[in-house]
N, C-alpha and C. Protein backbone atom coordinates (compact mmCIF):
# COMPACT_ATOMS: atom_id res chain seq x y z
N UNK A 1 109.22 155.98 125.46
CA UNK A 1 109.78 155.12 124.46
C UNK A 1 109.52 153.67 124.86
N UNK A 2 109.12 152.80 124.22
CA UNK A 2 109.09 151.57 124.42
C UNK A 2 109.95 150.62 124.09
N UNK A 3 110.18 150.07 125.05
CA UNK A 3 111.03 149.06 124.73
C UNK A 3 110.68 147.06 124.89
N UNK A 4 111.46 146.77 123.89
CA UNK A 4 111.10 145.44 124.20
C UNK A 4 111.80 144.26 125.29
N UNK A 5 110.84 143.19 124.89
CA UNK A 5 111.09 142.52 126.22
C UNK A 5 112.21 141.49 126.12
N UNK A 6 112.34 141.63 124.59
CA UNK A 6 113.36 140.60 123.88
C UNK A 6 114.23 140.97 122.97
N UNK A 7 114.96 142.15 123.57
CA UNK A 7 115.47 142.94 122.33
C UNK A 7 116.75 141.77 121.72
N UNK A 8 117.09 141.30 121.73
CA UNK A 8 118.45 139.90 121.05
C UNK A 8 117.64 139.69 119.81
N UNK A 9 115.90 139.24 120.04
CA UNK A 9 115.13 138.70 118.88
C UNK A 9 115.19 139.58 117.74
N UNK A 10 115.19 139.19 116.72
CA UNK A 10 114.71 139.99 115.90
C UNK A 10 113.16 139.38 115.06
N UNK A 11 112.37 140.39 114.69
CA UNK A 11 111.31 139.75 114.35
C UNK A 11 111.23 138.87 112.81
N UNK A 12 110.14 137.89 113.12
CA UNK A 12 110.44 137.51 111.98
C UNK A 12 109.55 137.93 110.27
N UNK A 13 110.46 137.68 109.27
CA UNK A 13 110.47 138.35 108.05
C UNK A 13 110.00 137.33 107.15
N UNK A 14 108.35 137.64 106.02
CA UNK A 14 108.16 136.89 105.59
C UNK A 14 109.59 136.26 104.66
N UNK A 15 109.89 135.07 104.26
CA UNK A 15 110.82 135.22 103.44
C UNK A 15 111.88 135.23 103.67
N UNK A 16 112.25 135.06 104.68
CA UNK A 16 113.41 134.83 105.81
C UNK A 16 114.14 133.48 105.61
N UNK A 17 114.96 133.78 107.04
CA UNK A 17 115.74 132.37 106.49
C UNK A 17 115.16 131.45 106.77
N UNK A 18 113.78 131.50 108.18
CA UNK A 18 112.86 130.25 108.63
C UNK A 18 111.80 129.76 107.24
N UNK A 19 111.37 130.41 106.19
CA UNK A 19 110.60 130.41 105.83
C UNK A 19 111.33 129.89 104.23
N UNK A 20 112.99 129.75 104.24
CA UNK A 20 113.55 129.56 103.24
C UNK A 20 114.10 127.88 103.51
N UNK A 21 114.07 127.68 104.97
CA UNK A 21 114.74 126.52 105.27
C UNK A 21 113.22 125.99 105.07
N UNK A 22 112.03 126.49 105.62
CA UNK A 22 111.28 125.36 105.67
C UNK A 22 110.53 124.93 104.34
N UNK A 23 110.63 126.11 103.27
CA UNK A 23 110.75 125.61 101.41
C UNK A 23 111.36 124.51 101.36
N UNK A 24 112.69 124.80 101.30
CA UNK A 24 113.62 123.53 101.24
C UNK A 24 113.23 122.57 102.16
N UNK A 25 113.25 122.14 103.15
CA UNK A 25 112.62 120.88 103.61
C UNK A 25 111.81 120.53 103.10
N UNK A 26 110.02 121.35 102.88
CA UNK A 26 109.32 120.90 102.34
C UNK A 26 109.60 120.16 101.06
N UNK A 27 110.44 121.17 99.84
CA UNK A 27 110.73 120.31 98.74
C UNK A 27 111.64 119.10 98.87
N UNK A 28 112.32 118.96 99.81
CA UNK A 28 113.57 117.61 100.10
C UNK A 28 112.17 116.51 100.26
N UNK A 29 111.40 116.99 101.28
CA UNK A 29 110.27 115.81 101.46
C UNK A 29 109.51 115.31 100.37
N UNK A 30 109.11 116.49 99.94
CA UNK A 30 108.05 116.01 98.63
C UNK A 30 109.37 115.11 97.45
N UNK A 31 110.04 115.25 97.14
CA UNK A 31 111.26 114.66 96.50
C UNK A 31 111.99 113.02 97.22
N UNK A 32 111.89 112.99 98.38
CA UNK A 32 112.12 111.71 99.25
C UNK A 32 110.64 111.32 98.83
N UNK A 33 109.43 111.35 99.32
CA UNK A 33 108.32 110.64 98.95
C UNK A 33 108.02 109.95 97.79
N UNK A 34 108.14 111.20 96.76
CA UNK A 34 108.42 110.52 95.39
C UNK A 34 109.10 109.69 94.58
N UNK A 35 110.31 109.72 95.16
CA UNK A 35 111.54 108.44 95.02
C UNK A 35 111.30 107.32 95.60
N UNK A 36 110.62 107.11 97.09
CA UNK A 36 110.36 105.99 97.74
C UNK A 36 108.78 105.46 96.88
N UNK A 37 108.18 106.37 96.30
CA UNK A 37 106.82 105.77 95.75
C UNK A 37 107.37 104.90 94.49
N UNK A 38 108.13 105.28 93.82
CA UNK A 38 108.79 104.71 92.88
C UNK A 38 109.63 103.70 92.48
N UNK A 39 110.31 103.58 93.65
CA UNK A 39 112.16 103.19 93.96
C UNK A 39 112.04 101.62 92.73
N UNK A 40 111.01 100.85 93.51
CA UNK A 40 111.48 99.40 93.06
C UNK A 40 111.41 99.38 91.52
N UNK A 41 110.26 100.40 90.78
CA UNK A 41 110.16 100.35 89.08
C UNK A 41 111.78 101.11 88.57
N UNK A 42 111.84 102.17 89.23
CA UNK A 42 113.30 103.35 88.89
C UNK A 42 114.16 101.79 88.27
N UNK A 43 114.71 101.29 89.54
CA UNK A 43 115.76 100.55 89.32
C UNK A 43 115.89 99.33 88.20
N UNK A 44 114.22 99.04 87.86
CA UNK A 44 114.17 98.09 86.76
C UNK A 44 114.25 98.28 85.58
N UNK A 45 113.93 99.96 85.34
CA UNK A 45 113.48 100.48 84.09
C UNK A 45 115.11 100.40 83.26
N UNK A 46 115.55 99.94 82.20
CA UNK A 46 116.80 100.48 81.66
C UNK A 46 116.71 101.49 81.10
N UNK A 47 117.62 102.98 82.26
CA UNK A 47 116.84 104.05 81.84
C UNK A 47 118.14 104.53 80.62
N UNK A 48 118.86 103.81 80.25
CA UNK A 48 120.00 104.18 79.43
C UNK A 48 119.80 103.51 78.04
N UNK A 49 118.90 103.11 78.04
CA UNK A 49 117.95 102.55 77.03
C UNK A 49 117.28 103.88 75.92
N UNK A 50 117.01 104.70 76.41
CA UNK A 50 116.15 105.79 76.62
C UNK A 50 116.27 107.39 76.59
N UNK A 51 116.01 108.50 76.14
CA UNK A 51 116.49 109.43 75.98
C UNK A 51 116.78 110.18 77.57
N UNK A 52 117.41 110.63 77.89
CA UNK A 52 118.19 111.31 79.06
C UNK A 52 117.06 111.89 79.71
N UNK A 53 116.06 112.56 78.93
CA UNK A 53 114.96 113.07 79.77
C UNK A 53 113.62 112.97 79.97
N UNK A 54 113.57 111.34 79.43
CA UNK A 54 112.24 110.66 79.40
C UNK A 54 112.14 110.62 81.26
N UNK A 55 112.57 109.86 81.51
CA UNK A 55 112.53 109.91 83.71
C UNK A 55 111.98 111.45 83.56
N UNK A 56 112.96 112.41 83.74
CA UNK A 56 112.71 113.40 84.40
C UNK A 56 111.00 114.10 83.82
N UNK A 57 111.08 113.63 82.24
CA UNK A 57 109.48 113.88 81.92
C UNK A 57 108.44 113.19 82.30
N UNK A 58 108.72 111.93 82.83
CA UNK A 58 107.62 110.85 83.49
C UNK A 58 107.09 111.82 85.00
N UNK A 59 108.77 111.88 85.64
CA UNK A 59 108.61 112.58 87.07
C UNK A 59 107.81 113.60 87.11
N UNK A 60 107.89 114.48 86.29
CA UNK A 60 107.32 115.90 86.51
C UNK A 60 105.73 115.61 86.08
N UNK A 61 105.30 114.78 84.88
CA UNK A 61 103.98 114.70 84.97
C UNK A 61 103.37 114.33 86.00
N UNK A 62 104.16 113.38 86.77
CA UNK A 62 103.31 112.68 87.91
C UNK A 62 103.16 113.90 88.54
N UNK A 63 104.13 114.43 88.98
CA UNK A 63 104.38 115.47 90.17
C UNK A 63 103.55 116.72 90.32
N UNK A 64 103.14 117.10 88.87
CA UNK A 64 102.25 117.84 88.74
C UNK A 64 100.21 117.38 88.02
N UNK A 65 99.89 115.84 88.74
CA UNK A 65 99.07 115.26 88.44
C UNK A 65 98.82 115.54 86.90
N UNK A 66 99.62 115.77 85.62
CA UNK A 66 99.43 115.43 84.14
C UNK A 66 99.02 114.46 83.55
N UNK A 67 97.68 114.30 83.75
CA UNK A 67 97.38 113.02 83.26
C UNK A 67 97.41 112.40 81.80
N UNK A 68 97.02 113.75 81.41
CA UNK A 68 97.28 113.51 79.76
C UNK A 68 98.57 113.19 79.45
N UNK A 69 99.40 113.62 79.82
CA UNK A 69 101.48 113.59 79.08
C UNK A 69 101.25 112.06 79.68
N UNK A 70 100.76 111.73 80.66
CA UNK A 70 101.25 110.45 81.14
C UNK A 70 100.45 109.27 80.60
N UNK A 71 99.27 109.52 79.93
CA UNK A 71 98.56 108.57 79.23
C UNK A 71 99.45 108.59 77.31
N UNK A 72 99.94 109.89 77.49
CA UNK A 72 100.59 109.61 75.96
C UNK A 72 102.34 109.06 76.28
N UNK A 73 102.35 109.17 76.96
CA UNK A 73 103.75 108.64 77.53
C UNK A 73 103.51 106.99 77.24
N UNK A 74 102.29 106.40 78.16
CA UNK A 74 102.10 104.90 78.26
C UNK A 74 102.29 104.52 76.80
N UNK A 75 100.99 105.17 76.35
CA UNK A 75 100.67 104.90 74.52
C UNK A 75 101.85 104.67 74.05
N UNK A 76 102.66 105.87 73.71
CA UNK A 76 103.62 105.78 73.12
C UNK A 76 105.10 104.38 73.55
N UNK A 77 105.65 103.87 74.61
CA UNK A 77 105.62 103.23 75.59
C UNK A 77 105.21 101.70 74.87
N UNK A 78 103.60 101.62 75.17
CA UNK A 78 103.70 100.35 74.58
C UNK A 78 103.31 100.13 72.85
N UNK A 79 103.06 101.26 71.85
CA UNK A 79 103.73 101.15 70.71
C UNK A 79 104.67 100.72 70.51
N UNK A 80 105.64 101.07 71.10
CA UNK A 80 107.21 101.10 70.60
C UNK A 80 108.00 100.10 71.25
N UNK A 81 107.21 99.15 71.78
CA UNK A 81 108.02 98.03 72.66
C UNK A 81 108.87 97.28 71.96
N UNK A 82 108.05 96.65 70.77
CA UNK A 82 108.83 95.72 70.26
C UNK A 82 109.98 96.40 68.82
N UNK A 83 109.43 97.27 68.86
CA UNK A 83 111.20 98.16 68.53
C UNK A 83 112.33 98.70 69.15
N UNK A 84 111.97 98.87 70.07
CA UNK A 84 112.75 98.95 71.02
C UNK A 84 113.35 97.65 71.88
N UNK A 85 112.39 96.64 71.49
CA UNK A 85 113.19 95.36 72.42
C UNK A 85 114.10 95.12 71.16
N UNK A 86 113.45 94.74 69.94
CA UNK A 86 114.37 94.87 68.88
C UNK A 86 115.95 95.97 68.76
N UNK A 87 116.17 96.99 68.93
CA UNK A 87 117.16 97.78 69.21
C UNK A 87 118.23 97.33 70.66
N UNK A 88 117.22 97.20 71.28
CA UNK A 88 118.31 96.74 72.63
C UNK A 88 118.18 96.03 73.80
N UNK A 89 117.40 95.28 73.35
CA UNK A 89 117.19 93.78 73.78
C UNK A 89 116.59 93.75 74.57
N UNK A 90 115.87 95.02 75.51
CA UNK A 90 114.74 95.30 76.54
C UNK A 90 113.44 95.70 75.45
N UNK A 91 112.16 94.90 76.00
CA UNK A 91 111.13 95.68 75.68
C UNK A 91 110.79 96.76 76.92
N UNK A 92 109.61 97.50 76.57
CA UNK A 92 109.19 98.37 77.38
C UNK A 92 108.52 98.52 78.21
N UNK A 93 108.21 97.21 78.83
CA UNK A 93 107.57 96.42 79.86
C UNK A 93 107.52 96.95 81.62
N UNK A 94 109.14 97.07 81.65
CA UNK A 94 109.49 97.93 83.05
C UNK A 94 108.80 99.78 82.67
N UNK A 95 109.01 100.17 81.42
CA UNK A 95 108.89 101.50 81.40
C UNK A 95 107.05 101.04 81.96
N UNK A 96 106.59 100.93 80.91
CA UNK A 96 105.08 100.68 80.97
C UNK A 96 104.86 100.80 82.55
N UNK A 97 105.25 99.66 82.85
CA UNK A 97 104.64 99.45 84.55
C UNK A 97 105.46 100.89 86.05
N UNK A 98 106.25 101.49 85.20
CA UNK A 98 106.91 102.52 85.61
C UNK A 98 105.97 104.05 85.70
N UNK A 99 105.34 104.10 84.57
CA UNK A 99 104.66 104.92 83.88
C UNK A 99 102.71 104.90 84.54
N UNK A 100 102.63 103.85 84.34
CA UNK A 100 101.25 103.18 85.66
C UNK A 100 101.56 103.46 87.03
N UNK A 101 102.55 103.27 87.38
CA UNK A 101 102.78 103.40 88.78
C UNK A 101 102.59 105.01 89.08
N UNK A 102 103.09 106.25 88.04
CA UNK A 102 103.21 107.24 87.92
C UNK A 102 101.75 107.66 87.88
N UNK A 103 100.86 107.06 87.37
CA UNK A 103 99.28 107.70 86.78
C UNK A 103 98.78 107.35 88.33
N UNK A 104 98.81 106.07 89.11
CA UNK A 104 98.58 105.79 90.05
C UNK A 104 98.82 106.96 91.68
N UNK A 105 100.07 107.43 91.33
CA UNK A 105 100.67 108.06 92.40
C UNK A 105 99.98 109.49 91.84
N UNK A 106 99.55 109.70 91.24
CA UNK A 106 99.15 111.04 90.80
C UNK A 106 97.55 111.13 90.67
N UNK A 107 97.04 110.31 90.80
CA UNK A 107 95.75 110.31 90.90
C UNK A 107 95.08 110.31 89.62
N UNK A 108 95.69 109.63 88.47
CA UNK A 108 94.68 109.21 87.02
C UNK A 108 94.22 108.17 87.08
């Protein structure tokens, strides 16, 4: 019968808890990177200006290099500036340069 040399160990399992913590880190990182690539436009943009899930649709194009959503994002963006500065007294100036920064970090 054989025995081992480390019987306490147990071996490890794809899918485990090492392989679940280091998902999660990985995604905490990729998520810290992306916030710090961003940070100084985030805070300028008036994102309450804006529908609740325009950010999170900017984010995810970048995140998944979409270049197209993010070139119709701009378009649309600087169409609508001066109705929107009209409505609430911001044009779309911060979004715009928010939205560039996004094509930039994503490689368009």
């Amino acid at each position: 019968m054989a025995t081992s040399t480390h019987p306490s160990r147990r071996r490890a399992r794809p899918g485990g808890r090492l392989a679940r913590r280091t998902g999660l880190g990985l995604a905490a990182g990729l998520a810290v990177i992306l916030m710090a690539s961003a940070c100084d436009s985030v805070q300028q943009v008036p994102w309450a200006t804006y529908s609740q899930e325009l950010q999170i649709q900017i984010d995810a194009a970048r995140a998944t290099h979409n270049c197209a959503a993010l070139q119709a994002y701009l378009q649309a963006a600087k169409a609508t500036s001066q109705a929107h500065e009209k409505a609430t007294g911001f044009p779309n100036d911060a979004l715009v340069a928010y939205i560039q920064a996004a094509q930039d970090v994503a490689g368009c």
